[in-house]
C-alpha atoms as a PDB file:
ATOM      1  CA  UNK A   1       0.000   0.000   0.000  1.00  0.00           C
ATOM      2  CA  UNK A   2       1.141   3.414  -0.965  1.00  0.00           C
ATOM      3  CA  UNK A   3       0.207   6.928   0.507  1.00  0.00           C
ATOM      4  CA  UNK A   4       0.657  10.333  -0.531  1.00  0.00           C
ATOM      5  CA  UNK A   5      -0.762  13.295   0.889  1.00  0.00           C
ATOM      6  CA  UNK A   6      -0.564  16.579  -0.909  1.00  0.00           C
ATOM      7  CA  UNK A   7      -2.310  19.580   0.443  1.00  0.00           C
ATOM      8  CA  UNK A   8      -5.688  18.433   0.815  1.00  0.00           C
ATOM      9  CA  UNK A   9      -5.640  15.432  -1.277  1.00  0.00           C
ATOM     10  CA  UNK A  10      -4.801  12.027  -0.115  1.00  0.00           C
ATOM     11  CA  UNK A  11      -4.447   9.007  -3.164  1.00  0.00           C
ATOM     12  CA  UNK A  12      -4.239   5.386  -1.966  1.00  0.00           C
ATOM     13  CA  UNK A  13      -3.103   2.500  -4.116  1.00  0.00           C
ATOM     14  CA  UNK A  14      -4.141  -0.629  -3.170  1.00  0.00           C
ATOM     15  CA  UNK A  15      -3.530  -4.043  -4.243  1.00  0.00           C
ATOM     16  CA  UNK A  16      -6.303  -6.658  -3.932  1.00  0.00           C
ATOM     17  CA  UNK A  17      -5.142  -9.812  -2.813  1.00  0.00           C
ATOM     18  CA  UNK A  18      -7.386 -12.680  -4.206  1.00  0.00           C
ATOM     19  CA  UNK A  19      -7.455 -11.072  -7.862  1.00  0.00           C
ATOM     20  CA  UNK A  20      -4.013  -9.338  -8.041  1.00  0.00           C
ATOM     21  CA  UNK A  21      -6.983  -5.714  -9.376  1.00  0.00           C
ATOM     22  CA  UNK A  22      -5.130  -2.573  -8.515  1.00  0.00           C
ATOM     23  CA  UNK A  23      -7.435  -0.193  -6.813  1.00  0.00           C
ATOM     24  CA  UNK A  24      -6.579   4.013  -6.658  1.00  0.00           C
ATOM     25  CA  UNK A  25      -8.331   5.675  -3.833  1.00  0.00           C
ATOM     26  CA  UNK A  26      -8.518   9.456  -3.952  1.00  0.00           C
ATOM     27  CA  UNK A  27      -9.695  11.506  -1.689  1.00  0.00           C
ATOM     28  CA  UNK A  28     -10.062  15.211  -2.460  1.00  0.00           C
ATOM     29  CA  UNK A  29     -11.496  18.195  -0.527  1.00  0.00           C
ATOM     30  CA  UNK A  30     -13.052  20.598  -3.433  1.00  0.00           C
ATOM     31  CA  UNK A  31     -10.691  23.645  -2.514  1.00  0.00           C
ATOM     32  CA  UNK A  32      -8.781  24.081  -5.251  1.00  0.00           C
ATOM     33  CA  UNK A  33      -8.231  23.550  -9.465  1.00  0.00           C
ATOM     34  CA  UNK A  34      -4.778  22.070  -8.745  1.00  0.00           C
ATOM     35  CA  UNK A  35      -6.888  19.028  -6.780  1.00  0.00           C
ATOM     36  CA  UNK A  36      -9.032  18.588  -9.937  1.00  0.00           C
ATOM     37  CA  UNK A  37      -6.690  18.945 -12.242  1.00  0.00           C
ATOM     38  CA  UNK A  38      -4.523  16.012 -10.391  1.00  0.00           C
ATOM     39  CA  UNK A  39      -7.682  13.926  -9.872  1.00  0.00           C
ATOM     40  CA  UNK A  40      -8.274  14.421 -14.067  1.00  0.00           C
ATOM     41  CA  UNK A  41      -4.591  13.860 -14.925  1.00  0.00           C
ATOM     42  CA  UNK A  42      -4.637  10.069 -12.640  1.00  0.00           C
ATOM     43  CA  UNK A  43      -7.202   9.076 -14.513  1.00  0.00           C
ATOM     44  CA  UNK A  44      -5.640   9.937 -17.853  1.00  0.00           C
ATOM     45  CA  UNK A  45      -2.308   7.785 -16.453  1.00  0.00           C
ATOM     46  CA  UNK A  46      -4.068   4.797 -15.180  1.00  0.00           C
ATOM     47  CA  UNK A  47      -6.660   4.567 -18.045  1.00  0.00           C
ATOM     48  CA  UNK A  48      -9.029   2.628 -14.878  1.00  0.00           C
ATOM     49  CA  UNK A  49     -11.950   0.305 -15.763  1.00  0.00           C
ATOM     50  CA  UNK A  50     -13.960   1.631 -13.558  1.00  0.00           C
ATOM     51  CA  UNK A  51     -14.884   5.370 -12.039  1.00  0.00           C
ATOM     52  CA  UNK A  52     -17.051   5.593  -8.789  1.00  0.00           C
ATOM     53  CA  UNK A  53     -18.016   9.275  -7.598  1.00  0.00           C
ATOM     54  CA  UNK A  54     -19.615  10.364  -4.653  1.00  0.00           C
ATOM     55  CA  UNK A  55     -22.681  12.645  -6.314  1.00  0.00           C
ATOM     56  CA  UNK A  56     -25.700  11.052  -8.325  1.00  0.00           C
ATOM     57  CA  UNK A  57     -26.739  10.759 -12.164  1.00  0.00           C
ATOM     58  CA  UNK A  58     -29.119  14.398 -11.650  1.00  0.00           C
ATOM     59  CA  UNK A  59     -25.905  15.920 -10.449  1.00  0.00           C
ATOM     60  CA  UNK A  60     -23.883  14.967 -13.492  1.00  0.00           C
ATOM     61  CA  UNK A  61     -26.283  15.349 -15.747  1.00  0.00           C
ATOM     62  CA  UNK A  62     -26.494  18.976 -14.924  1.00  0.00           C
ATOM     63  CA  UNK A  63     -22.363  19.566 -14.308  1.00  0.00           C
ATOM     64  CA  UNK A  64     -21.761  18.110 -17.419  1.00  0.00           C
ATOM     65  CA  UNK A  65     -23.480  21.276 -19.179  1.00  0.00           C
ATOM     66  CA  UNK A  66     -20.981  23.772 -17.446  1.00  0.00           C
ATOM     67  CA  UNK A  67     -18.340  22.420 -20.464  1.00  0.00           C
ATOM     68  CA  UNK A  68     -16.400  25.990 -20.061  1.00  0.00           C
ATOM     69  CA  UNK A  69     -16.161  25.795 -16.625  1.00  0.00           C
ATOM     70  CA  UNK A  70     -12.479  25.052 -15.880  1.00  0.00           C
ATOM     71  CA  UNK A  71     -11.402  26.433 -11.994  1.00  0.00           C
ATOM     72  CA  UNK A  72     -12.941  25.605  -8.742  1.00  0.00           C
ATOM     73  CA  UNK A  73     -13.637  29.392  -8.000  1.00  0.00           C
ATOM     74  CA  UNK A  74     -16.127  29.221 -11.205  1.00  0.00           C
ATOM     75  CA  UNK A  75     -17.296  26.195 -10.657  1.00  0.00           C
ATOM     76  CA  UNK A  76     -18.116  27.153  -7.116  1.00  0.00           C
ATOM     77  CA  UNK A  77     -20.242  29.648  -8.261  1.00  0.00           C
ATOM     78  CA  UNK A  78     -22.932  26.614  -9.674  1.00  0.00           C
ATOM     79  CA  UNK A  79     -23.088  24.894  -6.107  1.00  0.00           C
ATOM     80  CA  UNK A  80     -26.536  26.858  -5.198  1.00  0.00           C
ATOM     81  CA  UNK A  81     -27.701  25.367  -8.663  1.00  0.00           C
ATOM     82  CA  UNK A  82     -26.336  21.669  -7.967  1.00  0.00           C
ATOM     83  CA  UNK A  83     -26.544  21.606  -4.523  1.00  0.00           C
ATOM     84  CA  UNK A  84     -30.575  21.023  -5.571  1.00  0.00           C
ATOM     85  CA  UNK A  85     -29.805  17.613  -6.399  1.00  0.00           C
ATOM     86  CA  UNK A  86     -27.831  16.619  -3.246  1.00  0.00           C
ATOM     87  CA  UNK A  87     -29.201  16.052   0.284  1.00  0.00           C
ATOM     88  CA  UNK A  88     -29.206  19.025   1.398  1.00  0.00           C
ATOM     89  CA  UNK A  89     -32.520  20.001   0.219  1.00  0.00           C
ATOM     90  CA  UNK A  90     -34.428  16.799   0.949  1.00  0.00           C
ATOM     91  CA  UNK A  91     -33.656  16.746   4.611  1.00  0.00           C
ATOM     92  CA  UNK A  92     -37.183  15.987   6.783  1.00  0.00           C
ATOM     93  CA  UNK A  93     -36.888  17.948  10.078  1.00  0.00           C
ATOM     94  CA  UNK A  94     -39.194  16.211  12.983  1.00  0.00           C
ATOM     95  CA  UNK A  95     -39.664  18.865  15.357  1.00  0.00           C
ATOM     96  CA  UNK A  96     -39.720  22.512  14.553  1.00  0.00           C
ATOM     97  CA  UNK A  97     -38.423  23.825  18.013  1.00  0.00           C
ATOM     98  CA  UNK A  98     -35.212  21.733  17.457  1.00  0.00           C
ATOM     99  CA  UNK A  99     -34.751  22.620  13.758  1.00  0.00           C
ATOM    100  CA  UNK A 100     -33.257  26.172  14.361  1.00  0.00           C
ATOM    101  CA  UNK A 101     -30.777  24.676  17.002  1.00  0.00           C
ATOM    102  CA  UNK A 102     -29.306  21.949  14.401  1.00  0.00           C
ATOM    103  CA  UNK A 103     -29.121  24.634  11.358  1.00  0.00           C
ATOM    104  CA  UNK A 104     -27.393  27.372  14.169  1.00  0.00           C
ATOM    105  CA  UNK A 105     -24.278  23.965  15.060  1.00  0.00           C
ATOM    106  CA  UNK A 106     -24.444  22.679  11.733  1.00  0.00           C
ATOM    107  CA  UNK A 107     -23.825  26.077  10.247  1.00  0.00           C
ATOM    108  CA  UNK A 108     -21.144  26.965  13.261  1.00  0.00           C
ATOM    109  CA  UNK A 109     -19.414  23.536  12.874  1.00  0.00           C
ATOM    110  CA  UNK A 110     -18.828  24.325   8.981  1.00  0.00           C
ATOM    111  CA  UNK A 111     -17.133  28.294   9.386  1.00  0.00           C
ATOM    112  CA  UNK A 112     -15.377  26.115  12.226  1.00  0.00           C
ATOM    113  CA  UNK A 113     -14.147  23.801  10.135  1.00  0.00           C
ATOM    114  CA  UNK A 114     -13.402  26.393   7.146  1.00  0.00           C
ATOM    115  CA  UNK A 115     -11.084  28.469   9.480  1.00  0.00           C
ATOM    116  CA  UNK A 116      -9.458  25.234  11.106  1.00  0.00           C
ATOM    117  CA  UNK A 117      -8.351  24.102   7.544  1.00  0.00           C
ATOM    118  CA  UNK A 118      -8.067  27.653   6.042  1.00  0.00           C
ATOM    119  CA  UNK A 119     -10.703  26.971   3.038  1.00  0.00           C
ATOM    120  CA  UNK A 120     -11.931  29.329   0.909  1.00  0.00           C
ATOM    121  CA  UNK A 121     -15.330  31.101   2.131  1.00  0.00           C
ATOM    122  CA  UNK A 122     -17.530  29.703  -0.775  1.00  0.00           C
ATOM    123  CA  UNK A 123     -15.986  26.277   0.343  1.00  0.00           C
ATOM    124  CA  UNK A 124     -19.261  23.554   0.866  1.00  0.00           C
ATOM    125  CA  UNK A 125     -17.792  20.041   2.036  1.00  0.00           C
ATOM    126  CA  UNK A 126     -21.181  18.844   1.390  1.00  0.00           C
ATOM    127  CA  UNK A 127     -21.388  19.718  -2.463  1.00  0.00           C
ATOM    128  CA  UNK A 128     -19.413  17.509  -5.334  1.00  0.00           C
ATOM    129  CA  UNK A 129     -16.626  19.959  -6.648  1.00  0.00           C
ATOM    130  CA  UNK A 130     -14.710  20.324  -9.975  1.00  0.00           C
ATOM    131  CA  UNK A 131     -12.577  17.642  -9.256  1.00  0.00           C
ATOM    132  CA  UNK A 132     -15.679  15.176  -9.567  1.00  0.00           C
ATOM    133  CA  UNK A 133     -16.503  17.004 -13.042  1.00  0.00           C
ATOM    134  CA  UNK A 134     -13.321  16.128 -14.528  1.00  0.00           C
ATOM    135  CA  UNK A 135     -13.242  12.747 -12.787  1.00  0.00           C
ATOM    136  CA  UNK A 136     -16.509  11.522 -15.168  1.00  0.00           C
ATOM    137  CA  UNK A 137     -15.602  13.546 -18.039  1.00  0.00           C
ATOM    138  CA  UNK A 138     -12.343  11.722 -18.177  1.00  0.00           C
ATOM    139  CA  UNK A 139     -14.010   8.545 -17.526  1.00  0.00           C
ATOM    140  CA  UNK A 140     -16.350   8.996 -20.358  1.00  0.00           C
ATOM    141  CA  UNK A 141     -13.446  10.299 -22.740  1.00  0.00           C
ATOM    142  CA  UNK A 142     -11.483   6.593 -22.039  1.00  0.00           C
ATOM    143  CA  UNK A 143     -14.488   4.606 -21.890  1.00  0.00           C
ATOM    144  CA  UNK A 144     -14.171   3.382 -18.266  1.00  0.00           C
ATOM    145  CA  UNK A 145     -17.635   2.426 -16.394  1.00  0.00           C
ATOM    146  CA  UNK A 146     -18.712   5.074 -13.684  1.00  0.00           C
ATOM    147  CA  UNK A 147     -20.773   4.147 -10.457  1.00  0.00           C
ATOM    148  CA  UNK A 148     -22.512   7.791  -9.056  1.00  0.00           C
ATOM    149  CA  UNK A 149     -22.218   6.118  -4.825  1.00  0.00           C
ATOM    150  CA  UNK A 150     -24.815   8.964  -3.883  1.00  0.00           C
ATOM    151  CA  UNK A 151     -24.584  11.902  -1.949  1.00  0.00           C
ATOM    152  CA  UNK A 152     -22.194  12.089   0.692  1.00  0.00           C
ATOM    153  CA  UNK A 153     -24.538  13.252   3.460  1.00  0.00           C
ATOM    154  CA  UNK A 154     -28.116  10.844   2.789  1.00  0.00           C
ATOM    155  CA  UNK A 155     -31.263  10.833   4.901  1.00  0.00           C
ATOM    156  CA  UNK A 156     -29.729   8.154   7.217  1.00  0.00           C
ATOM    157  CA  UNK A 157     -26.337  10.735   7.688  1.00  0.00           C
ATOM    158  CA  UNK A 158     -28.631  13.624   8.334  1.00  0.00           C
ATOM    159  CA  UNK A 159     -30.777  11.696  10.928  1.00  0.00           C
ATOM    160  CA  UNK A 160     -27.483  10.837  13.013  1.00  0.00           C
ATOM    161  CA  UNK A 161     -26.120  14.665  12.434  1.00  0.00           C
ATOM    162  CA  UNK A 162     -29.672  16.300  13.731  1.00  0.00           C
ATOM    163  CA  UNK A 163     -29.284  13.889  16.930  1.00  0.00           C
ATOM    164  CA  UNK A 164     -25.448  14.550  17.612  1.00  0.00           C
ATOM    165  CA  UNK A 165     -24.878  16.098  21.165  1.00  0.00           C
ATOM    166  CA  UNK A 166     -21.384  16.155  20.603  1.00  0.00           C
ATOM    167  CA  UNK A 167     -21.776  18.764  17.734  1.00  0.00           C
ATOM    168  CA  UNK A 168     -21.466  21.952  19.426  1.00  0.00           C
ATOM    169  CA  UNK A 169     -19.523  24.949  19.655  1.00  0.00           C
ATOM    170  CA  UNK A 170     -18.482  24.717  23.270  1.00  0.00           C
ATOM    171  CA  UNK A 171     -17.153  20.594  22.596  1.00  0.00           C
ATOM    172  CA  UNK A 172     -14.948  22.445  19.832  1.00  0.00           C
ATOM    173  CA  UNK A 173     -13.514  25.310  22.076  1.00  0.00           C
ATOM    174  CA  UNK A 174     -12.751  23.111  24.676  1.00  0.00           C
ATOM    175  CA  UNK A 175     -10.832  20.596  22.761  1.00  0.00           C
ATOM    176  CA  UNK A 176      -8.731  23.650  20.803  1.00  0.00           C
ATOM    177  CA  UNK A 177      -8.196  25.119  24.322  1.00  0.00           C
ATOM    178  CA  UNK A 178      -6.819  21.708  26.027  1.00  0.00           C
ATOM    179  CA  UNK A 179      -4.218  21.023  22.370  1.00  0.00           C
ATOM    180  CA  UNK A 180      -3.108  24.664  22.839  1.00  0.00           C
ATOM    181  CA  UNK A 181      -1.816  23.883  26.054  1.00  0.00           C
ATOM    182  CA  UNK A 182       0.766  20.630  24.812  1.00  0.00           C
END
């Protein structure tokens, strides 16, 4: 097994042990065009059978029409559009005195995480980026089969983030104030 980490971009390479298949893990964090650009250039190198993406068919169907689209900062500029086909739309809230609460932590855990890892403002973790664009456009241009695995974040991963007592504002501070001290 082989592991690089670049920036925010991690690729595995694994070999599977019954078959002798080679299997390329990346893992990318929708930041930047350099990301994308590295996803779309692996591709081109390893020419793989197979392409699986976290994001569905309605997703693609729509990115595929931004064909001019060729940074992360312009294609950043479409997640309001595309984010209608994720998750984050279709998410069923049970009680309406609790809603506000999760939307105020969920909202404060993602600037938290933004200014912990220094991304961009426009940054969404939950949205498919340009680096999944040019992962299924090269797939398509060598022929290799794509899977779409869903949205990151389904009904299931909402359900467990809308009950999470650990989510808060005051569990981060603490635990930045108690590393600061080491």
């Amino acid at each position: 097994m082989c592991r690089i980490n670049c920036f925010e971009s991690t690729l595995v390479h694994l070999t599977e042990r019954f078959n002798d298949k080679e299997v390329f893990l990346v893992g990318t964090s929708n930041q930047s065009t350099m990301l994308a650009q590295r996803t779309q250039k692996l591709i081109q190198e390893i020419q793989p059978d197979a392409v699986l993406v976290q994001t569905n068919e309605k997703w693609w169907e729509t990115a595929k029409l931004l064909q001019y689209v060729d940074s992360q900062g312009e294609f950043a500029q479409y997640n309001k559009h595309l984010d209608k086909y994720t998750q984050m739309n279709s998410i069923n809230m049970w009680s309406p005195t609790r809603a506000p609460l999760f939307w105020f932590k969920f909202y404060a855990y993602s600037l938290m995480f933004k200014m912990h890892f220094k991304f961009p403002q426009n940054f969404t973790f939950l949205s498919p980026g340009l680096e999944t664009k040019f992962a299924l456009e090269e797939a398509e241009k060598i022929g290799a089969k794509t899977y779409f695995l869903g949205a990151e974040f389904n009904e299931d991963t909402w359900h467990r983030l809308y009950h999470e007592k650990r989510m808060n504002f005051t569990s981060y501070l603490w635990a930045r104030l108690s590393m600061s001290g080491n």
